[in-house]
N, C-alpha and C. Protein backbone atom coordinates (compact mmCIF):
# COMPACT_ATOMS: atom_id res chain seq x y z
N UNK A 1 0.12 -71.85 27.74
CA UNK A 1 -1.14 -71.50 27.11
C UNK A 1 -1.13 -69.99 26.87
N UNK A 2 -1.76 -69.51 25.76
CA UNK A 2 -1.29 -67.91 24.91
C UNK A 2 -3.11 -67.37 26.07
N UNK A 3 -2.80 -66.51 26.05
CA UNK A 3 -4.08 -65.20 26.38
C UNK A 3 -5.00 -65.65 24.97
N UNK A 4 -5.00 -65.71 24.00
CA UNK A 4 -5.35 -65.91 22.84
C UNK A 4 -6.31 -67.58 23.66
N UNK A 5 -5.82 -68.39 23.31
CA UNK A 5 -6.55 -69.92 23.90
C UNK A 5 -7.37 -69.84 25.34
N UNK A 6 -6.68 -69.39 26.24
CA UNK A 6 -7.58 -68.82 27.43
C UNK A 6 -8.54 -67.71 27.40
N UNK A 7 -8.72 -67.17 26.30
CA UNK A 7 -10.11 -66.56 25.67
C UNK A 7 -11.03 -67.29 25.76
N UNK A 8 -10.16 -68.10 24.42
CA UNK A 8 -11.43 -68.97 23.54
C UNK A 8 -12.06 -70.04 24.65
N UNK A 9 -11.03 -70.67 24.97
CA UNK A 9 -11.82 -71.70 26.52
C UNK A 9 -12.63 -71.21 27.15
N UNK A 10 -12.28 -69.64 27.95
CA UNK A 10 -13.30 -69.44 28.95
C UNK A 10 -14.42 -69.38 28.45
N UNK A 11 -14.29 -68.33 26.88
CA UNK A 11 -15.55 -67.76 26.34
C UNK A 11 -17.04 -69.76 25.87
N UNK A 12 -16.15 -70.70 25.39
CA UNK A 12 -16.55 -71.53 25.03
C UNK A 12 -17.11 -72.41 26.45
N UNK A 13 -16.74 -72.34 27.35
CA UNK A 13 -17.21 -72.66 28.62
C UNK A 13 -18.34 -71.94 28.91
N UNK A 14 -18.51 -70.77 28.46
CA UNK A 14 -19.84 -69.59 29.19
C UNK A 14 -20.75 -69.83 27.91
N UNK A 15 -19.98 -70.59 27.12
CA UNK A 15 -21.55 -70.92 26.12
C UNK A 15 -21.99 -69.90 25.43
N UNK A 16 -20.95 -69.10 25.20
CA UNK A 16 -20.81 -67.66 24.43
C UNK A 16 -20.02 -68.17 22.62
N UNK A 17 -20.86 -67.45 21.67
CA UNK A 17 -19.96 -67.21 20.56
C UNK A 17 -19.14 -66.23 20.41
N UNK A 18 -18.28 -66.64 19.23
CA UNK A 18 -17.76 -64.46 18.94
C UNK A 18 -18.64 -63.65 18.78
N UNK A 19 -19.70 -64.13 17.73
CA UNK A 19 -20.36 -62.61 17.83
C UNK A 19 -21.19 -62.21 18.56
N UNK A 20 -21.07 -62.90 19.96
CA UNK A 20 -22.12 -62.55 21.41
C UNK A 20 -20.98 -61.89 21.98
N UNK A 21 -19.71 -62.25 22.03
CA UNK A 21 -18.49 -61.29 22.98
C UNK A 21 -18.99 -60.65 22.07
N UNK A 22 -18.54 -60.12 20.51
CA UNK A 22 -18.18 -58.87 20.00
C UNK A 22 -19.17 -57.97 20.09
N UNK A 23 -20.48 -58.78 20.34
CA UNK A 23 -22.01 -57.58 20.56
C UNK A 23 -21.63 -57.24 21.72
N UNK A 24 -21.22 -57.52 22.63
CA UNK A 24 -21.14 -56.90 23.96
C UNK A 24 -19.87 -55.84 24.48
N UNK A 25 -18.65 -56.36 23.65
CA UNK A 25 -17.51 -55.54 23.86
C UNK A 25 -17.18 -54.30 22.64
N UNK A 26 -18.63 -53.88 21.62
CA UNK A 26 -18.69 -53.17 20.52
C UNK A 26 -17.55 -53.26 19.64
N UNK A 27 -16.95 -54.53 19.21
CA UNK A 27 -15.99 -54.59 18.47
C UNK A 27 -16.61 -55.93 17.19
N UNK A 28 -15.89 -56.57 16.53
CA UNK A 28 -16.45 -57.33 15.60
C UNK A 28 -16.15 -58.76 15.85
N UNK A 29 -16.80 -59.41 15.23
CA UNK A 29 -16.46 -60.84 15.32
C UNK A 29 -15.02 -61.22 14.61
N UNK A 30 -14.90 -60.75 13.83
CA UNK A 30 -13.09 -61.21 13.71
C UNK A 30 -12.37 -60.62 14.48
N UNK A 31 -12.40 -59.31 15.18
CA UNK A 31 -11.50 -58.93 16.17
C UNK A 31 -11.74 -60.07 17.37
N UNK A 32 -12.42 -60.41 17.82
CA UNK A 32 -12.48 -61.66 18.96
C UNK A 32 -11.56 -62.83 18.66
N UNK A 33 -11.89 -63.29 16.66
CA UNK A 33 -11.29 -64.18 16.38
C UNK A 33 -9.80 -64.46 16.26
N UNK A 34 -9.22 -62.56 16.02
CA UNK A 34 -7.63 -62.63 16.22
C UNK A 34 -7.33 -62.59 17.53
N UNK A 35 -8.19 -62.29 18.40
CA UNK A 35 -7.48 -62.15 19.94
C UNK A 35 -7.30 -64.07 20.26
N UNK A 36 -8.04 -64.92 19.83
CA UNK A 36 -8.28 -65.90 20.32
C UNK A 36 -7.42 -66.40 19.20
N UNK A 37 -6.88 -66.20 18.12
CA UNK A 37 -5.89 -67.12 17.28
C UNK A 37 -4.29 -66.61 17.64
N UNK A 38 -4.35 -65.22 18.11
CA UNK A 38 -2.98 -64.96 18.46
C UNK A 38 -2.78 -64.03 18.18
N UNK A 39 -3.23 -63.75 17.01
CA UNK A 39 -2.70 -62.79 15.71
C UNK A 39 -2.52 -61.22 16.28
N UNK A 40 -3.36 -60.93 16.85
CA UNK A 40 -3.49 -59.62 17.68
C UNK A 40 -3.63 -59.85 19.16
N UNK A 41 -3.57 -59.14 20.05
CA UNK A 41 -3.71 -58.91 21.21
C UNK A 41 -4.51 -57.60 22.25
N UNK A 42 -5.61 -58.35 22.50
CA UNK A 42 -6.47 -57.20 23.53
C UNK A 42 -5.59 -56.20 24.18
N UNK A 43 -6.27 -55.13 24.14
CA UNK A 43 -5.37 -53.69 25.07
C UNK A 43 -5.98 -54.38 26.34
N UNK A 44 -5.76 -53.48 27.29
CA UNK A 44 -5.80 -54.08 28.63
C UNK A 44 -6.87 -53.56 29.27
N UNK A 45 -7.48 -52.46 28.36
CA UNK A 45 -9.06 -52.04 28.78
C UNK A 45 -9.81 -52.99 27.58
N UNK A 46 -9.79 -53.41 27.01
CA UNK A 46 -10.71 -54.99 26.64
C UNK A 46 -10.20 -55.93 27.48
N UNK A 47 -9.37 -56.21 27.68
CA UNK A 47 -8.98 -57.37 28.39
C UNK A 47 -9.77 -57.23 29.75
N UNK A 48 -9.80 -56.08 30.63
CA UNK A 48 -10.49 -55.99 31.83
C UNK A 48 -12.27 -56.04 31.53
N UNK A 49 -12.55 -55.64 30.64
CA UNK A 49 -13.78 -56.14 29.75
C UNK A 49 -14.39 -56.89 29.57
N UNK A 50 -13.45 -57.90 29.21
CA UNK A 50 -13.92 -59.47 29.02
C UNK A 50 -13.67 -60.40 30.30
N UNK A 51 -12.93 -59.83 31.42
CA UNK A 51 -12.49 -60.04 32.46
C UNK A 51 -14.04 -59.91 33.59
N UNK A 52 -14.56 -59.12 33.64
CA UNK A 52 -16.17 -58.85 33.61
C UNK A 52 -17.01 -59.29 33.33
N UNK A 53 -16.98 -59.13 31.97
CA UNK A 53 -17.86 -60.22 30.56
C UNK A 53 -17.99 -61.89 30.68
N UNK A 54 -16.40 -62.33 31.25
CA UNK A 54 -16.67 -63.75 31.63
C UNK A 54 -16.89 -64.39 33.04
N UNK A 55 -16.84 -63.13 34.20
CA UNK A 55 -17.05 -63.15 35.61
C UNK A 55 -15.81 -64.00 35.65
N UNK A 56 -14.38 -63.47 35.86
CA UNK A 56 -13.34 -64.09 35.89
C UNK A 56 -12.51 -63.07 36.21
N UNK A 57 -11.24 -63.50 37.12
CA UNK A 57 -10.07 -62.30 37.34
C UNK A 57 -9.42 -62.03 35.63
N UNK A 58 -8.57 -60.64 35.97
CA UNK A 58 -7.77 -60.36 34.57
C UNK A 58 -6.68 -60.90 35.26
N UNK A 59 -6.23 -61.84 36.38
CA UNK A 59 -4.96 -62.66 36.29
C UNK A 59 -5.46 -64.23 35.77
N UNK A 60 -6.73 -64.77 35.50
CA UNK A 60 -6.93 -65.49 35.12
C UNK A 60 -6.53 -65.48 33.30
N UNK A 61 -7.02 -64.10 32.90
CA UNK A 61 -7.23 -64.33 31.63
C UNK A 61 -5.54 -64.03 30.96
N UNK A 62 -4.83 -63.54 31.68
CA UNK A 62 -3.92 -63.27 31.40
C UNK A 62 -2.18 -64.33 31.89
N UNK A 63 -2.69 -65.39 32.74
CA UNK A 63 -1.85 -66.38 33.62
C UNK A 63 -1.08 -66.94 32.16
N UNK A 64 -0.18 -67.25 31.87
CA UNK A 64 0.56 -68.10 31.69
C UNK A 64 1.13 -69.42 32.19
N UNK A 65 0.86 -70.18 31.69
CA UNK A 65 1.14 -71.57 32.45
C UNK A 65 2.47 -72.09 31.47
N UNK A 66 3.24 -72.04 32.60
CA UNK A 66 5.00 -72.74 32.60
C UNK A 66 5.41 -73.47 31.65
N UNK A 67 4.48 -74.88 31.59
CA UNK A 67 4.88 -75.64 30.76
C UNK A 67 4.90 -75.33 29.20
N UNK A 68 4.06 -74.67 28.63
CA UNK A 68 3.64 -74.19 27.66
C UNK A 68 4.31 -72.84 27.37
N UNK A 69 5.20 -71.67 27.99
CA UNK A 69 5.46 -70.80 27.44
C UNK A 69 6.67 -70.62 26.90
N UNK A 70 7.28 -71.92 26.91
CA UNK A 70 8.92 -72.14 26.55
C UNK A 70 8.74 -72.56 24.92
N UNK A 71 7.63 -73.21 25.01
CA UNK A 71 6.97 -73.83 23.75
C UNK A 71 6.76 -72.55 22.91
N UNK A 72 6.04 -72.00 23.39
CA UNK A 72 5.20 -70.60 22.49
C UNK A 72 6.46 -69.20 21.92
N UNK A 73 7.47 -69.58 23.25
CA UNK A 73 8.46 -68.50 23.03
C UNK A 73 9.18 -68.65 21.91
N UNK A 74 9.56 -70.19 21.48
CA UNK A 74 10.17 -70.39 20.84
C UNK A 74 10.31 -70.23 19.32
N UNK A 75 8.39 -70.85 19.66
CA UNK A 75 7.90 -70.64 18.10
C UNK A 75 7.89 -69.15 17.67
N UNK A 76 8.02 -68.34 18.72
CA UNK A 76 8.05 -66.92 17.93
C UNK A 76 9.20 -66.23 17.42
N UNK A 77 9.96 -66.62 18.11
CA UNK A 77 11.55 -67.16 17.78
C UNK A 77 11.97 -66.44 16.24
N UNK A 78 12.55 -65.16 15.63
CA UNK A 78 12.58 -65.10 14.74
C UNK A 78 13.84 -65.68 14.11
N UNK A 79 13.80 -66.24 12.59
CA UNK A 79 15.61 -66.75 11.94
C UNK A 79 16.22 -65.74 11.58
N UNK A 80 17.31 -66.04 11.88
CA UNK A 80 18.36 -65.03 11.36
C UNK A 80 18.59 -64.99 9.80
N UNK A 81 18.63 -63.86 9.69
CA UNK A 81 19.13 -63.23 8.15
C UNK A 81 20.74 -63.52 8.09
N UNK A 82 20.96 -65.17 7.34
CA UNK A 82 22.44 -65.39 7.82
C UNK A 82 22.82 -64.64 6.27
N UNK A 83 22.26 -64.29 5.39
CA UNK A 83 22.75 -63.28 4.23
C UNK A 83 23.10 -61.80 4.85
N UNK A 84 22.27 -61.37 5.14
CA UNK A 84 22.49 -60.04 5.52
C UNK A 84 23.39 -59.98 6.68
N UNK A 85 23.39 -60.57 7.53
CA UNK A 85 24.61 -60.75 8.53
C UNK A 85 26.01 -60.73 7.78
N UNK A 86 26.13 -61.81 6.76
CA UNK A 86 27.56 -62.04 6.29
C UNK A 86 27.32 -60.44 5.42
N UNK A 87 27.15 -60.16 4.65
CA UNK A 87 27.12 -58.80 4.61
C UNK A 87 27.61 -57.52 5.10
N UNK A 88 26.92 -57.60 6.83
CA UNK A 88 27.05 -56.44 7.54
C UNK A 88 28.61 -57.14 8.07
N UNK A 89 29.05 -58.36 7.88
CA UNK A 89 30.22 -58.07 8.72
C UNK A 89 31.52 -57.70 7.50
N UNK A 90 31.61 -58.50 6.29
CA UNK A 90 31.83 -58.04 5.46
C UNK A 90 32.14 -56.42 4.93
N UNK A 91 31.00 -55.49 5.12
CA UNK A 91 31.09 -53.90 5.04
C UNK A 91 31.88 -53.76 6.20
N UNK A 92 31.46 -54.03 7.28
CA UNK A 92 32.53 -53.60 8.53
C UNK A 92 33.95 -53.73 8.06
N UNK A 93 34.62 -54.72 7.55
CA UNK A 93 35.52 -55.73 7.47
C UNK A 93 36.54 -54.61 6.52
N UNK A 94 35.74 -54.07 5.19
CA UNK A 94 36.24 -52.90 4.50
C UNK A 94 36.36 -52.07 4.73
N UNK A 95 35.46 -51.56 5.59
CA UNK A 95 35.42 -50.30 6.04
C UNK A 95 36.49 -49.96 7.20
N UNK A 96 36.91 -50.97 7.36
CA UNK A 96 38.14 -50.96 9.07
C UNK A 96 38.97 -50.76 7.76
N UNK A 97 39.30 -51.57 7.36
CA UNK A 97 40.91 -51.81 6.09
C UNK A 97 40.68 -50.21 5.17
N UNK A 98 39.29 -49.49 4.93
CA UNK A 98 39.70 -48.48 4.29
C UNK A 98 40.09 -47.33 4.81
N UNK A 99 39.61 -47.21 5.89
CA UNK A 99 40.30 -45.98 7.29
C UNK A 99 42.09 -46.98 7.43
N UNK A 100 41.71 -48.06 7.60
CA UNK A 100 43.73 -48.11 7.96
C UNK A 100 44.30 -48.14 7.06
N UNK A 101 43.99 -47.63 5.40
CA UNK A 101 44.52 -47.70 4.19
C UNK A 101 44.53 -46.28 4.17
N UNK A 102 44.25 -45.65 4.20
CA UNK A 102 44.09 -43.93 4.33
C UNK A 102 44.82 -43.54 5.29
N UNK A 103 45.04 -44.29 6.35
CA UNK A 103 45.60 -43.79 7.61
C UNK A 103 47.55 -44.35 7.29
N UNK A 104 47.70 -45.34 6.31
CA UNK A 104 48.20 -45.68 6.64
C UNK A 104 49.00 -44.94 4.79
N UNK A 105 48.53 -44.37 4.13
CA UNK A 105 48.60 -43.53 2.85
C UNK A 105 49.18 -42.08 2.89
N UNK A 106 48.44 -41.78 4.33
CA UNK A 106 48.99 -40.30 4.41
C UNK A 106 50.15 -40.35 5.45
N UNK A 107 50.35 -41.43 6.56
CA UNK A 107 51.52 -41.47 6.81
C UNK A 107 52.75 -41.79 6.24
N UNK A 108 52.83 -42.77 4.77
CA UNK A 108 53.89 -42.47 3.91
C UNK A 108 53.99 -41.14 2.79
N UNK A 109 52.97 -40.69 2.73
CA UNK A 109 52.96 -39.55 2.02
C UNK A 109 54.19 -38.46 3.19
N UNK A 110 53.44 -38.10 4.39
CA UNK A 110 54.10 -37.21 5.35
C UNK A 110 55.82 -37.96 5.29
N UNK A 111 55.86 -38.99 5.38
CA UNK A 111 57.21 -39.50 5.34
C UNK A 111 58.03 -39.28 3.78
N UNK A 112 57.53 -39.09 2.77
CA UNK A 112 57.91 -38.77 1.68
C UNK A 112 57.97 -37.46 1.16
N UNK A 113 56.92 -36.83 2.13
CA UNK A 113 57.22 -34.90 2.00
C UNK A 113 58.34 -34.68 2.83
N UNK A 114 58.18 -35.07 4.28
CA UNK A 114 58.61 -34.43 4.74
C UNK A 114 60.16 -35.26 5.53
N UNK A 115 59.95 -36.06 4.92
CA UNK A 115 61.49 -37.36 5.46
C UNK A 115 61.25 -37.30 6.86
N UNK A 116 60.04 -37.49 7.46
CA UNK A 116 60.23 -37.73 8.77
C UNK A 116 58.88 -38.64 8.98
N UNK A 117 58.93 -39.02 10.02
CA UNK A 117 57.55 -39.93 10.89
C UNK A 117 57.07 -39.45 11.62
N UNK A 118 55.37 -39.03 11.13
CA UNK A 118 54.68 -38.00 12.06
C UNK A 118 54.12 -38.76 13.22
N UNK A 119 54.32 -39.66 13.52
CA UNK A 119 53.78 -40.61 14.29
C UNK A 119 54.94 -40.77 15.92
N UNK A 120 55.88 -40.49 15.42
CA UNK A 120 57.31 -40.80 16.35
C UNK A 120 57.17 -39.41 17.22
């Protein structure tokens, strides 16, 4: 369960709307509504606020329950950019072969000035 849903429960248990929290915590009724959809997240001096406001601990409002956060983690879960990946390995891929093409340009050059192997 998100901090976001354990808002909205407690607040809906105390028989409170948003815009009775938001009159009381001087903020607005859609700021209540993103704390309670997810979208944003209370600082921790609102959070101790409403922690007050609902006569409840801030380990209540803030508990995570087990079953549910494997769920929530997941969904936040961002996808990989499998374009831009093949990409970045790609540039790497040239960029190794153009240092050992240079490296490997001026050691036949030195062998062609100078008939020897600067490397030996």
């Amino acid at each position: 369960m998100s901090i976001g849903t354990t808002l909205q429960k407690i607040r809906q248990a105390r028989d409170l709307t948003q815009q009775e929290v938001a009159t009381q915590m001087y903020v607005t009724r859609q700021t209540i509504s993103r704390w309670e959809q997810g979208k944003t997240m209370p600082n921790i001096y609102a959070l101790k606020d409403l922690a007050q406001l609902y006569n409840v601990s801030l380990d209540q409002l803030v508990a995570m329950h087990p079953s549910n956060s494997k769920e929530e983690a997941g969904h936040k879960m961002k996808k990989i950019n499998w374009l831009a990946l093949f990409g970045f390995f790609w540039f790497n891929v040239i960029v190794t072969m153009g240092k050992k093409a240079n490296q490997l340009t001026l050691v036949c050059l030195f062998k062609v000035c100078f008939k020897s192997n600067p490397i030996a």
